[in-house]
N, C-alpha and C. Protein backbone atom coordinates (compact mmCIF):
# COMPACT_ATOMS: atom_id res chain seq x y z
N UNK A 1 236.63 92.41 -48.99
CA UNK A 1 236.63 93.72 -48.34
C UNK A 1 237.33 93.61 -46.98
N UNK A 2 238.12 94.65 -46.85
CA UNK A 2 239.06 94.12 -45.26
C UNK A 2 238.01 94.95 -44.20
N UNK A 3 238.34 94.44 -43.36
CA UNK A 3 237.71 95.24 -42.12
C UNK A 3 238.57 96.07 -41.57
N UNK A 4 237.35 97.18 -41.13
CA UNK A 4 238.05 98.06 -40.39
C UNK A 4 238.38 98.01 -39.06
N UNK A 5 239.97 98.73 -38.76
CA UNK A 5 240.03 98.31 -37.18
C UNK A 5 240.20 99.72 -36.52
N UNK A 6 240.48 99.51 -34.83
CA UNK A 6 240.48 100.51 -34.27
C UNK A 6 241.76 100.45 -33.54
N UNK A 7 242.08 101.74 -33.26
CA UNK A 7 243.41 102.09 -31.87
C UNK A 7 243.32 102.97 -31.06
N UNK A 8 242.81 102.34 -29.94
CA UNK A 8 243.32 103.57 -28.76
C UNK A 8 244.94 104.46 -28.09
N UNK A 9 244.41 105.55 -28.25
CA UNK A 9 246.15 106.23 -28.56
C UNK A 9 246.25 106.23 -26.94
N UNK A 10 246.65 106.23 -25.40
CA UNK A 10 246.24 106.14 -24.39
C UNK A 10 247.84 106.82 -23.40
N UNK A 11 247.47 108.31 -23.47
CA UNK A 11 248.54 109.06 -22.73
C UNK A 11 248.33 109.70 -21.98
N UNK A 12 249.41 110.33 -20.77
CA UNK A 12 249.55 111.08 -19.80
C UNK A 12 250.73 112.53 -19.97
N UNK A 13 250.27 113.89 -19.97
CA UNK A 13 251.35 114.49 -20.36
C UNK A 13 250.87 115.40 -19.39
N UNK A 14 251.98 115.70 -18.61
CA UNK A 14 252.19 116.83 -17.94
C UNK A 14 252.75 118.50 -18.03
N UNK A 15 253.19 118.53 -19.23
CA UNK A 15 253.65 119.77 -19.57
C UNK A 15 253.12 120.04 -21.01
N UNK A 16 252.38 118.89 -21.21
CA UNK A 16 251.69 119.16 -23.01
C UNK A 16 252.91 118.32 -23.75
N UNK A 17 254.57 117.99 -23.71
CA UNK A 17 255.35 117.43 -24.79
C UNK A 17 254.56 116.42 -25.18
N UNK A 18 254.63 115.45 -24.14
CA UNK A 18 253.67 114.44 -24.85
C UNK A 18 252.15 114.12 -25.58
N UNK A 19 251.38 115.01 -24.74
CA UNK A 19 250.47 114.97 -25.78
C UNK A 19 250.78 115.39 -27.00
N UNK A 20 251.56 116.48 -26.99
CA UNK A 20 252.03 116.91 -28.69
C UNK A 20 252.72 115.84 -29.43
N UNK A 21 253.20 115.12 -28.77
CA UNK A 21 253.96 113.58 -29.56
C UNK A 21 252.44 112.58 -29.38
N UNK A 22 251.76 112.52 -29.00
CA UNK A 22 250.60 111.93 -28.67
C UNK A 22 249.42 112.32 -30.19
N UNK A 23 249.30 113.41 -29.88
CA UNK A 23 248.75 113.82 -31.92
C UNK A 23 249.18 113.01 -32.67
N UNK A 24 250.64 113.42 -33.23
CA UNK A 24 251.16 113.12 -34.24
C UNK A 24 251.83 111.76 -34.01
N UNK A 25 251.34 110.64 -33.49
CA UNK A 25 251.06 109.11 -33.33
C UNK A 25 249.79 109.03 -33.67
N UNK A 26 248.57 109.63 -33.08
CA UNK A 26 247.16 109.40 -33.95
C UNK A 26 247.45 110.05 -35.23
N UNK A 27 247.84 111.06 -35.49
CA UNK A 27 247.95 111.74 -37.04
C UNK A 27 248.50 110.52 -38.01
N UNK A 28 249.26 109.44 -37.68
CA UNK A 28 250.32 108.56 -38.05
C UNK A 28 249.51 107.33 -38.58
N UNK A 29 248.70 107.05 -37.07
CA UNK A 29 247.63 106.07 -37.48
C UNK A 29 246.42 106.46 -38.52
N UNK A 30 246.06 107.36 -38.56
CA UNK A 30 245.27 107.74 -39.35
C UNK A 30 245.48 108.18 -40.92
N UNK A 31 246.76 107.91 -40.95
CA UNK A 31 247.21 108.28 -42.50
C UNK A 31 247.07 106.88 -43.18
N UNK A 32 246.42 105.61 -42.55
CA UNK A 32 245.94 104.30 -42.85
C UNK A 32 244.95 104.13 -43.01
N UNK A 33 244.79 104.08 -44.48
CA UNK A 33 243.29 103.41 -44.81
C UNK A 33 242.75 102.32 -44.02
N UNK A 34 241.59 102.32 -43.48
CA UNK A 34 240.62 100.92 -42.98
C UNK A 34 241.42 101.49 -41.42
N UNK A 35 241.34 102.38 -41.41
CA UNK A 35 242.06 102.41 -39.58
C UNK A 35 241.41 103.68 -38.52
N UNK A 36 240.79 103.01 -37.48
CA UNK A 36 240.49 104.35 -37.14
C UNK A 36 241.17 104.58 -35.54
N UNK A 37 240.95 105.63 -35.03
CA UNK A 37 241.81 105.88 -33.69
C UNK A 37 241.11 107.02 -32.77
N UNK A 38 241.21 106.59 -31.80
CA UNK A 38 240.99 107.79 -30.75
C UNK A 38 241.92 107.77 -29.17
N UNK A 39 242.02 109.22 -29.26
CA UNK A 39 242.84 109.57 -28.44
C UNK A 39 242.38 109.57 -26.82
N UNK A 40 242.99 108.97 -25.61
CA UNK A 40 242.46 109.30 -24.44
C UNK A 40 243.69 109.46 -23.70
N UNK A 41 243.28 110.53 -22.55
CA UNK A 41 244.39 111.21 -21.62
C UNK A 41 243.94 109.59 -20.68
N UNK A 42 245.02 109.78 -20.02
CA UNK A 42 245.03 108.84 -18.82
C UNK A 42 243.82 108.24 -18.10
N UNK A 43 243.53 109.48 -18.05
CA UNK A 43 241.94 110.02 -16.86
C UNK A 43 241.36 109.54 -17.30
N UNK A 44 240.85 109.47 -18.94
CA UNK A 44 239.77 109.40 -19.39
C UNK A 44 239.54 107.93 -19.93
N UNK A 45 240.90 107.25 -20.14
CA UNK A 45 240.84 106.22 -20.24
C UNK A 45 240.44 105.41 -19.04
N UNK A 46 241.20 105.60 -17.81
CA UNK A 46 240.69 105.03 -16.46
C UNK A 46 238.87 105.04 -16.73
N UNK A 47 238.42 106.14 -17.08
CA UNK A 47 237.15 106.45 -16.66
C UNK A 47 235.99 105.44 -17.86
N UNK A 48 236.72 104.93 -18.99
CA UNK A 48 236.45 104.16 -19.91
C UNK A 48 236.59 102.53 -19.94
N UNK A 49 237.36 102.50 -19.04
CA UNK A 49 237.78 100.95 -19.06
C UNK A 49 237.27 99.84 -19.52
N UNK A 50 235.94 99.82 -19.66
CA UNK A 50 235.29 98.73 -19.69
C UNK A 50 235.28 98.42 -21.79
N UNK A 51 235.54 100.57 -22.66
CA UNK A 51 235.47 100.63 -23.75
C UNK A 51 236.81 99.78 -24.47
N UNK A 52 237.55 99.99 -24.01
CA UNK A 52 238.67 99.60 -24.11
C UNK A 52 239.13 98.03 -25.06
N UNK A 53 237.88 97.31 -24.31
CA UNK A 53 238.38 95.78 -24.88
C UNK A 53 237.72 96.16 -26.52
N UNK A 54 237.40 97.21 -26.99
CA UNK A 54 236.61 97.04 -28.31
C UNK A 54 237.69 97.36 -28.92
N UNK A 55 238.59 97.85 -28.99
CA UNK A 55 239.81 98.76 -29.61
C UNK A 55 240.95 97.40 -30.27
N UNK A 56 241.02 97.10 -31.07
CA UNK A 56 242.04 96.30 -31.53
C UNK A 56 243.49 96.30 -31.56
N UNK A 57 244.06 97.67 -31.29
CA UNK A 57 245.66 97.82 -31.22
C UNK A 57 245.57 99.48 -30.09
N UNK A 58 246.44 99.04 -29.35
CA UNK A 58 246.97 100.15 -28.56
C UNK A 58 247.91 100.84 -29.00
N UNK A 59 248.34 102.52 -28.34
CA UNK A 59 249.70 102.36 -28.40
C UNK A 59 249.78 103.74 -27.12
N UNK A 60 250.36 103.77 -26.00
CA UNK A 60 250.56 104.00 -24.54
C UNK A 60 252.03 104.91 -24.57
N UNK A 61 251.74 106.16 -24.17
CA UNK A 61 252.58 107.22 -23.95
C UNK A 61 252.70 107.82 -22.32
N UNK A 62 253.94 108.00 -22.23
CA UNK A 62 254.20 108.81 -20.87
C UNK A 62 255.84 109.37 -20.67
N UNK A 63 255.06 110.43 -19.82
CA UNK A 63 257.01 111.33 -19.83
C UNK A 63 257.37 110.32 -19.47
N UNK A 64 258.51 110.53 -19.42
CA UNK A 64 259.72 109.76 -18.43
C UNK A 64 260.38 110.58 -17.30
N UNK A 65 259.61 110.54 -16.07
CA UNK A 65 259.46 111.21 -14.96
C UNK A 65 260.52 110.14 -13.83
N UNK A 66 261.53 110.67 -13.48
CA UNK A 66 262.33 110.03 -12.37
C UNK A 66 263.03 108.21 -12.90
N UNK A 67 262.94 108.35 -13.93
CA UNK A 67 263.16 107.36 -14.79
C UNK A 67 262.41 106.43 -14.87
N UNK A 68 261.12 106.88 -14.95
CA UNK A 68 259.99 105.58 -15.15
C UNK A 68 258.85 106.52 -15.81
N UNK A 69 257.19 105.29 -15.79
CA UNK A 69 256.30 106.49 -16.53
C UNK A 69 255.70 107.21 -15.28
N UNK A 70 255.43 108.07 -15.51
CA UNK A 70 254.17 109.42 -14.93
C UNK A 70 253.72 108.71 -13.97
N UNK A 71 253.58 108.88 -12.60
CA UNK A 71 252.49 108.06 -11.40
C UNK A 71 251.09 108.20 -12.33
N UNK A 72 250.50 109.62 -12.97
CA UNK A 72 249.01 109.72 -13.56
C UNK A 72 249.36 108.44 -14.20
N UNK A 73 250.12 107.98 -14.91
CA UNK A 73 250.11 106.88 -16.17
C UNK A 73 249.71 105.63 -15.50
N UNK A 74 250.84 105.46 -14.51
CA UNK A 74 251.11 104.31 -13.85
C UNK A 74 249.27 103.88 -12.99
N UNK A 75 248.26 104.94 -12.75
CA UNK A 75 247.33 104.86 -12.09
C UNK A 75 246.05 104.15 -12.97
N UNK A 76 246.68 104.37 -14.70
CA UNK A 76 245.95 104.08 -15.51
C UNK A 76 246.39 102.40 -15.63
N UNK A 77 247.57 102.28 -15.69
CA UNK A 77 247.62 100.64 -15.88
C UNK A 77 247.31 99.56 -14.69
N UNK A 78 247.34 100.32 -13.53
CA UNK A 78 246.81 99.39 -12.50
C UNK A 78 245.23 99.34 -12.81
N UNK A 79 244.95 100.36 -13.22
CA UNK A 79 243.19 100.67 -13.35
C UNK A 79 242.72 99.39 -14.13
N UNK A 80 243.80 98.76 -15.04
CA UNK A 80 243.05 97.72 -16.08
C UNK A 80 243.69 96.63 -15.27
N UNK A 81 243.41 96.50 -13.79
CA UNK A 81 243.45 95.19 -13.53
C UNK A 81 242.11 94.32 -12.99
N UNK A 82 241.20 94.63 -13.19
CA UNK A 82 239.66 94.36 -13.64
C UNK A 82 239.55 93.59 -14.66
N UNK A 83 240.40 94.07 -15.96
CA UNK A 83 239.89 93.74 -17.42
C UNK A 83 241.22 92.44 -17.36
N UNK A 84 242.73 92.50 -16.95
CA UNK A 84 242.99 91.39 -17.29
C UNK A 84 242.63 90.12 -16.27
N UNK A 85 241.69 90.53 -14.64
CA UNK A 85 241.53 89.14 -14.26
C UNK A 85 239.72 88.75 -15.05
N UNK A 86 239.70 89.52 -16.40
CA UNK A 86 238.30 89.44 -16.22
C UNK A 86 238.40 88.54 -17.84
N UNK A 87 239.05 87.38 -18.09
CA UNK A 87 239.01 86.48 -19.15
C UNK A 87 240.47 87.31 -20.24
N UNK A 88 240.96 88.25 -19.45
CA UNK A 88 242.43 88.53 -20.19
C UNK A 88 241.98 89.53 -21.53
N UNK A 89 241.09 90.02 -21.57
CA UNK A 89 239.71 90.57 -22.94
C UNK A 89 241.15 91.20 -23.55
N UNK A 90 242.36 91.95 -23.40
CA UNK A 90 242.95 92.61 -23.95
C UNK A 90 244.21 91.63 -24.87
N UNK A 91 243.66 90.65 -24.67
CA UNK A 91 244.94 89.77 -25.10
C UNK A 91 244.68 90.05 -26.29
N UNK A 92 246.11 89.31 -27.24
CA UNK A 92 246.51 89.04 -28.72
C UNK A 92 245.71 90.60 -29.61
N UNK A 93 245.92 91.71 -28.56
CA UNK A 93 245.49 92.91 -29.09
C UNK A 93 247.32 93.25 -29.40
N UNK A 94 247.32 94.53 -30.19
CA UNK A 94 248.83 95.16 -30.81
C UNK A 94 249.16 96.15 -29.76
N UNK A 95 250.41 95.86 -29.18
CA UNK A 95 250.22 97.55 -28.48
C UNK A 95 251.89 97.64 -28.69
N UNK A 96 252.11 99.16 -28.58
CA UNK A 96 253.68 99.68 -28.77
C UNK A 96 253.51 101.11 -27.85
N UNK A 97 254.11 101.42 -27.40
CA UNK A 97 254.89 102.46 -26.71
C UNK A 97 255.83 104.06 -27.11
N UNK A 98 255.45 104.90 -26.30
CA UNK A 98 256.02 106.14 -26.63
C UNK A 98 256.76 106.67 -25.11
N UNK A 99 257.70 107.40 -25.28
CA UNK A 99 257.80 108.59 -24.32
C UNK A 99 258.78 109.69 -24.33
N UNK A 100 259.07 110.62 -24.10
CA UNK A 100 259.32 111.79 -24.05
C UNK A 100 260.34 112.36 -22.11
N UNK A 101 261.06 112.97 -22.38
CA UNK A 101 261.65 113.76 -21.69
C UNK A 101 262.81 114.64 -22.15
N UNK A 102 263.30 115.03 -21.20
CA UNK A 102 264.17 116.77 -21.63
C UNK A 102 265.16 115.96 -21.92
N UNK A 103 266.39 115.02 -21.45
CA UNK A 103 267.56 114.50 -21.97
C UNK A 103 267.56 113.39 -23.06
N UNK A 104 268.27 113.08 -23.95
CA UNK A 104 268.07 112.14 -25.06
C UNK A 104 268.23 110.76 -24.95
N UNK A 105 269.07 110.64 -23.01
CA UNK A 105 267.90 108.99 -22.62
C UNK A 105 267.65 109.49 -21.80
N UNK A 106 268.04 110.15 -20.92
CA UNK A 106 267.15 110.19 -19.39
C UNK A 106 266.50 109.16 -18.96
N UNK A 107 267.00 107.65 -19.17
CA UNK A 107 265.96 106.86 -18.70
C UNK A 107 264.96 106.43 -19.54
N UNK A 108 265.04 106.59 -20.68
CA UNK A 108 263.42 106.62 -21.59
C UNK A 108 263.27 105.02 -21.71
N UNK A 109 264.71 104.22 -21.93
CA UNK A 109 264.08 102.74 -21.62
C UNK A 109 263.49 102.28 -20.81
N UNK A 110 263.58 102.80 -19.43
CA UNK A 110 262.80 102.10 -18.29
C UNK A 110 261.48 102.33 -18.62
N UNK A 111 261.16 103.60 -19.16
CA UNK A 111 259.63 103.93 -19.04
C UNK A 111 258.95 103.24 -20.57
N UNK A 112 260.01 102.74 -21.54
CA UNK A 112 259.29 101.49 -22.17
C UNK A 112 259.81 100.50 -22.18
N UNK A 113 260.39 99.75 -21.16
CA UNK A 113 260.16 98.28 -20.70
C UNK A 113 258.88 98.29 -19.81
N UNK A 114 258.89 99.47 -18.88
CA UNK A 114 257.57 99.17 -17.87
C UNK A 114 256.11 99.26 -18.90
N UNK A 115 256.00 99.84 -19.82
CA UNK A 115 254.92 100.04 -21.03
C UNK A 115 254.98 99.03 -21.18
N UNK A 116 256.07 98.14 -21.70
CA UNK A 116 256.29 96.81 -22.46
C UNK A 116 256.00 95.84 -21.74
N UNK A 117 256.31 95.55 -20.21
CA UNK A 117 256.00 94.34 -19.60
C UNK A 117 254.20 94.83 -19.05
N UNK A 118 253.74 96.07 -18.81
CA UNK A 118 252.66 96.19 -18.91
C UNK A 118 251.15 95.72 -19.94
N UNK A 119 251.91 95.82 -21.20
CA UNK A 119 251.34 95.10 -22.49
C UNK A 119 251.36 93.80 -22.55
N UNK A 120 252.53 93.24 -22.22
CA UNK A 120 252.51 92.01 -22.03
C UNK A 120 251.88 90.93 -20.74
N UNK A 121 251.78 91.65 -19.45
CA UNK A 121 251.15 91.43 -18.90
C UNK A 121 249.37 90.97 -19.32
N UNK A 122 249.38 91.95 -20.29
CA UNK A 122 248.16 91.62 -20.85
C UNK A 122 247.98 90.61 -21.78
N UNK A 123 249.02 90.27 -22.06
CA UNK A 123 248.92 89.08 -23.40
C UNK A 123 248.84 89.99 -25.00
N UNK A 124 249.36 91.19 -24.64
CA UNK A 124 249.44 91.91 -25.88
C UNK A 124 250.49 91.59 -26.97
N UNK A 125 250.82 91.85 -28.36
CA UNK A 125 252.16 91.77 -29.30
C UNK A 125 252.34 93.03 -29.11
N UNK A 126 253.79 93.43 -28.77
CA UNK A 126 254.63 94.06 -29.27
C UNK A 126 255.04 94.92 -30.24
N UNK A 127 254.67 95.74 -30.70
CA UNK A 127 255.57 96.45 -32.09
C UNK A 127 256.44 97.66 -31.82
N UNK A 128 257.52 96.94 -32.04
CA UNK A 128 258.54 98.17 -31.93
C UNK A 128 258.55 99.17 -32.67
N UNK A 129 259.58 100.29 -32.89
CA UNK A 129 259.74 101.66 -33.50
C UNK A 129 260.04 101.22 -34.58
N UNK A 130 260.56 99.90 -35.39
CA UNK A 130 261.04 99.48 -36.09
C UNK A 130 262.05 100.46 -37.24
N UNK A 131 262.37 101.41 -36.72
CA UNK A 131 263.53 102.12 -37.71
C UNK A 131 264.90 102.29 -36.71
N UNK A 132 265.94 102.41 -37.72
CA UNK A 132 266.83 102.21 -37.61
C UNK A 132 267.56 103.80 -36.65
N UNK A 133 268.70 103.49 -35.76
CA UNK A 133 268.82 105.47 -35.69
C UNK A 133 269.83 105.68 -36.76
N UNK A 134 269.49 106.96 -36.59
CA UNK A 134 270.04 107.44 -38.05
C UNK A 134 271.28 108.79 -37.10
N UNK A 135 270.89 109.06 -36.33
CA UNK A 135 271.72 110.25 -35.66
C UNK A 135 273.22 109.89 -34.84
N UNK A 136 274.23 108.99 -35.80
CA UNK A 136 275.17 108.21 -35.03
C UNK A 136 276.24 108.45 -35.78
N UNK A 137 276.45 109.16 -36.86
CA UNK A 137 277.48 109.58 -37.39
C UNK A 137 277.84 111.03 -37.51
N UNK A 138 279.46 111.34 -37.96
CA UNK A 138 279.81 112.45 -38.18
C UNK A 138 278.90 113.00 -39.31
N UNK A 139 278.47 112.63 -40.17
CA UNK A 139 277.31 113.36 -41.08
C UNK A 139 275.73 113.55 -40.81
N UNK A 140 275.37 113.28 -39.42
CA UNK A 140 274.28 113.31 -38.88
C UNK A 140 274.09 114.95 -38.38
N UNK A 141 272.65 115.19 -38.92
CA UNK A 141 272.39 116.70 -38.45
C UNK A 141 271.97 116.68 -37.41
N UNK A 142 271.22 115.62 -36.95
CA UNK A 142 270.53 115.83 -35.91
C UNK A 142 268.68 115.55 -36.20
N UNK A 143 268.78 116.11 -37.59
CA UNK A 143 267.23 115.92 -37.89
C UNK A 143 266.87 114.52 -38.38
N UNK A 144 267.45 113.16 -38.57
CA UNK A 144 267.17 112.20 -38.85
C UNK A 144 266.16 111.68 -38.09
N UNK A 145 265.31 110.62 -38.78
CA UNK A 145 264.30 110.15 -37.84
C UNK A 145 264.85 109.02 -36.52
N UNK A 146 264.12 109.10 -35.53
CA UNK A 146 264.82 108.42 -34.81
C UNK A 146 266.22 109.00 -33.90
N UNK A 147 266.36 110.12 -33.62
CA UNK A 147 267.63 110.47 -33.56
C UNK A 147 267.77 110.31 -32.41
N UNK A 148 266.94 109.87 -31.20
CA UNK A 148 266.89 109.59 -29.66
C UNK A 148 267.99 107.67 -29.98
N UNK A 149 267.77 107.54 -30.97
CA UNK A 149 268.15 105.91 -31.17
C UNK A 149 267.34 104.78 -30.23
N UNK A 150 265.66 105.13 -30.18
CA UNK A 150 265.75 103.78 -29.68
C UNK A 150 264.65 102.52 -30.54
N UNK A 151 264.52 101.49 -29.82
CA UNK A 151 264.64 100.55 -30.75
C UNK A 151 263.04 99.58 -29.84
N UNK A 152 262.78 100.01 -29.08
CA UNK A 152 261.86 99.05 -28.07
C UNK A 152 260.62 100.42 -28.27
N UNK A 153 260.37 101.07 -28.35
CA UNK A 153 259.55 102.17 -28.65
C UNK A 153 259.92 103.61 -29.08
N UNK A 154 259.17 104.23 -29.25
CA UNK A 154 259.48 105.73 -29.46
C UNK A 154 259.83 106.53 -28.80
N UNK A 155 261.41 107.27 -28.58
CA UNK A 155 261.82 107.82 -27.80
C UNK A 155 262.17 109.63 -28.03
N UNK A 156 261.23 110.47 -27.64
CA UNK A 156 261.40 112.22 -28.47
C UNK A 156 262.08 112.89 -27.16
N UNK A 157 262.73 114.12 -27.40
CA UNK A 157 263.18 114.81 -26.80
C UNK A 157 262.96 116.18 -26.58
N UNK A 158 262.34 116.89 -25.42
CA UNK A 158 262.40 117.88 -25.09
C UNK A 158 262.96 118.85 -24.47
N UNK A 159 263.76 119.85 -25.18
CA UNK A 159 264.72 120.91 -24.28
C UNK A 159 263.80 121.26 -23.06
N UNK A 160 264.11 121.45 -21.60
CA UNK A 160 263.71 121.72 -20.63
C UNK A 160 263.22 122.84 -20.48
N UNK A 161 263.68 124.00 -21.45
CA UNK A 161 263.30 125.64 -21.07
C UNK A 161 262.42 125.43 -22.44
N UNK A 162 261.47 124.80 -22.99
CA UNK A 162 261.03 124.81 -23.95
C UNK A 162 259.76 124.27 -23.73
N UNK A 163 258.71 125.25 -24.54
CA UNK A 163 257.44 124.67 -24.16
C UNK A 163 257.02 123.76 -25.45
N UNK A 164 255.94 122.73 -25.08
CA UNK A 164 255.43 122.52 -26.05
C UNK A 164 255.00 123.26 -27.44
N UNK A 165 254.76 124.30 -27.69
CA UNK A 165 254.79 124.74 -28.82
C UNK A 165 256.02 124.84 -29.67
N UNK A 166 257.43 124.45 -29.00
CA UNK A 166 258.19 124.89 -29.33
C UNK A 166 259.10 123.43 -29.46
N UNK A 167 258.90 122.51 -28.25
CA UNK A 167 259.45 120.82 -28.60
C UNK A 167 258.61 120.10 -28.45
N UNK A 168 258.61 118.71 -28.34
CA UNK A 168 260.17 117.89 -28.94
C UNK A 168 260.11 118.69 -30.70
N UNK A 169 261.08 118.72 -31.43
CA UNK A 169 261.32 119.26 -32.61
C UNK A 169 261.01 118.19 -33.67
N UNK A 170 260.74 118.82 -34.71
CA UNK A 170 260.06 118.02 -35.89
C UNK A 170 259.67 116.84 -36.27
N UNK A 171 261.78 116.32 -36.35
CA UNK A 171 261.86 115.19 -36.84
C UNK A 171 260.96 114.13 -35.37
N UNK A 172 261.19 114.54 -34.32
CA UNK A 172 260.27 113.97 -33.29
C UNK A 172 259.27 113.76 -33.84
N UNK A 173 258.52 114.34 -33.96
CA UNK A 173 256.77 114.11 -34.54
C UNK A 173 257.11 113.75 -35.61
N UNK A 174 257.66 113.50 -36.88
CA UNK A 174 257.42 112.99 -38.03
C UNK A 174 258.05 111.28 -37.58
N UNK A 175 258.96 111.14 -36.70
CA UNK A 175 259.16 109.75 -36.43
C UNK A 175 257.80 109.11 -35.70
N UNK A 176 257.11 110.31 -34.94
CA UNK A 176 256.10 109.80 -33.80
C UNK A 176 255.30 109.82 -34.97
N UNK A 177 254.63 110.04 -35.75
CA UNK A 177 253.51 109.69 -37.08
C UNK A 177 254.36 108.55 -37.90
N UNK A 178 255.64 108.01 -38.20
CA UNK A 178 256.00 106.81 -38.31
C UNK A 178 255.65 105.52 -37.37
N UNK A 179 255.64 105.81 -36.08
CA UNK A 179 255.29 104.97 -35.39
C UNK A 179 253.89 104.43 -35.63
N UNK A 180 252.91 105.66 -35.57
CA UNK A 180 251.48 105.54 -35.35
C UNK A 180 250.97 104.60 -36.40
N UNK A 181 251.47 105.07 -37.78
CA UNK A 181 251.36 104.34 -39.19
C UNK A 181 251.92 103.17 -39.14
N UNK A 182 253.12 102.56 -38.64
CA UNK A 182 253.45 101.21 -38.27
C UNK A 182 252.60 100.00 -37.55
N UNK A 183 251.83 100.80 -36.59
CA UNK A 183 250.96 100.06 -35.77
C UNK A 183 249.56 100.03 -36.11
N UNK A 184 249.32 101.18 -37.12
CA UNK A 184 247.64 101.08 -38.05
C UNK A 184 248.14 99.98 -38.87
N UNK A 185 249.06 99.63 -39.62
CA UNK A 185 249.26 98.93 -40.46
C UNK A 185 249.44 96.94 -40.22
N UNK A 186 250.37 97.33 -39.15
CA UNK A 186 250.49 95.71 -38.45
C UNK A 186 249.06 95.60 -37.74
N UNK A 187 248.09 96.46 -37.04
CA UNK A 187 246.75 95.80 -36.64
C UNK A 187 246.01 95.41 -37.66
N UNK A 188 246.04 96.39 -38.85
CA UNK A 188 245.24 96.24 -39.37
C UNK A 188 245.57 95.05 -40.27
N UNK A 189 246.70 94.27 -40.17
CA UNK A 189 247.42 93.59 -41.32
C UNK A 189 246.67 92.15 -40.61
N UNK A 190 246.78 92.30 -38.79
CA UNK A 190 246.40 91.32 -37.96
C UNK A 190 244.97 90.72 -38.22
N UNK A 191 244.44 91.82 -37.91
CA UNK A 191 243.10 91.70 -37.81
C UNK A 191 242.31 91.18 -39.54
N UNK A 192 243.14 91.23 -40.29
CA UNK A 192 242.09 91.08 -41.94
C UNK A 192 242.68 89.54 -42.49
């Protein structure tokens, strides 16, 4: 019988895009048998910290604000510097990365390398977006998964005059529930 594992989904969104890409990464994880997940805003994670080491795979979202993550975000990863001088509890846990802004890079790598050396700081693995971009040819609509092209985490896009109800657009969230399902699957692959 495999065991069941857990993932904390752990984001900051300021205009709602990201939490709406923030769902549909738990929606993603949860389409995995033996997997369970819960979602925390920034805040609430700060305010949890200590819950945290129970969670077996992460995965850490934030706009991409001035070409890095969210200061709210950034307040959350200093917050877990308790837990890594406190025996490293978060190590050889899974964690991968999301983020979101209005241009299709605007910077979105910086704000997951800083996710990424943040995870690692912890002694975390890595899991990338692991798909390929698909939005690079003359026969590309635009709706392919992945169409931000990136390759170190999940990168969605939001038109600027557009509210969350209205972006990042589809294929965004159906790549961001690819992600989520990638990382239920490699924890859970870890952990059994």
């Amino acid at each position: 019988m495999s065991k069941q594992v857990s993932i904390a989904i752990i984001y900051y969104s300021g205009m709602g895009h990201t939490k709406k890409v923030a769902e549909h990464v738990y929606k993603g994880v949860l389409s995995v048998p033996n997997v369970t997940a819960r979602l925390f805003t920034s805040d609430e994670a700060i305010k949890e910290i200590a819950t945290l080491e129970n969670f077996d795979g992460f995965i850490f979202g934030s706009p991409t604000y001035m070409g890095n993550v969210a200061a709210k975000f950034k307040e959350f990863m200093e917050a877990t510097s308790p837990v890594y001088f406190r025996q490293r509890n978060l190590q050889d846990k899974i964690a991968a990365g999301f983020t979101n802004s209005a241009s299709f890079s605007g910077d979105k790598q910086s704000t997951l390398l800083s996710i990424f050396t943040f995870a690692a700081q912890h002694g975390m693995i890595w899991v990338p977006l692991g798909l390929p971009p698909l939005n690079n040819n003359s026969q590309s609509t635009g709706n392919e998964p992945n169409r931000c092209g990136f390759f170190t985490g999940l990168g969605t896009q939001s038109n600027a005059d557009q509210s969350a109800e209205f972006a990042p657009p589809e294929t965004d969230l159906l790549t961001a529930e690819s992600l989520g399902a990638r990382v239920a699957k490699i924890t859970h692959k870890f952990n059994n």
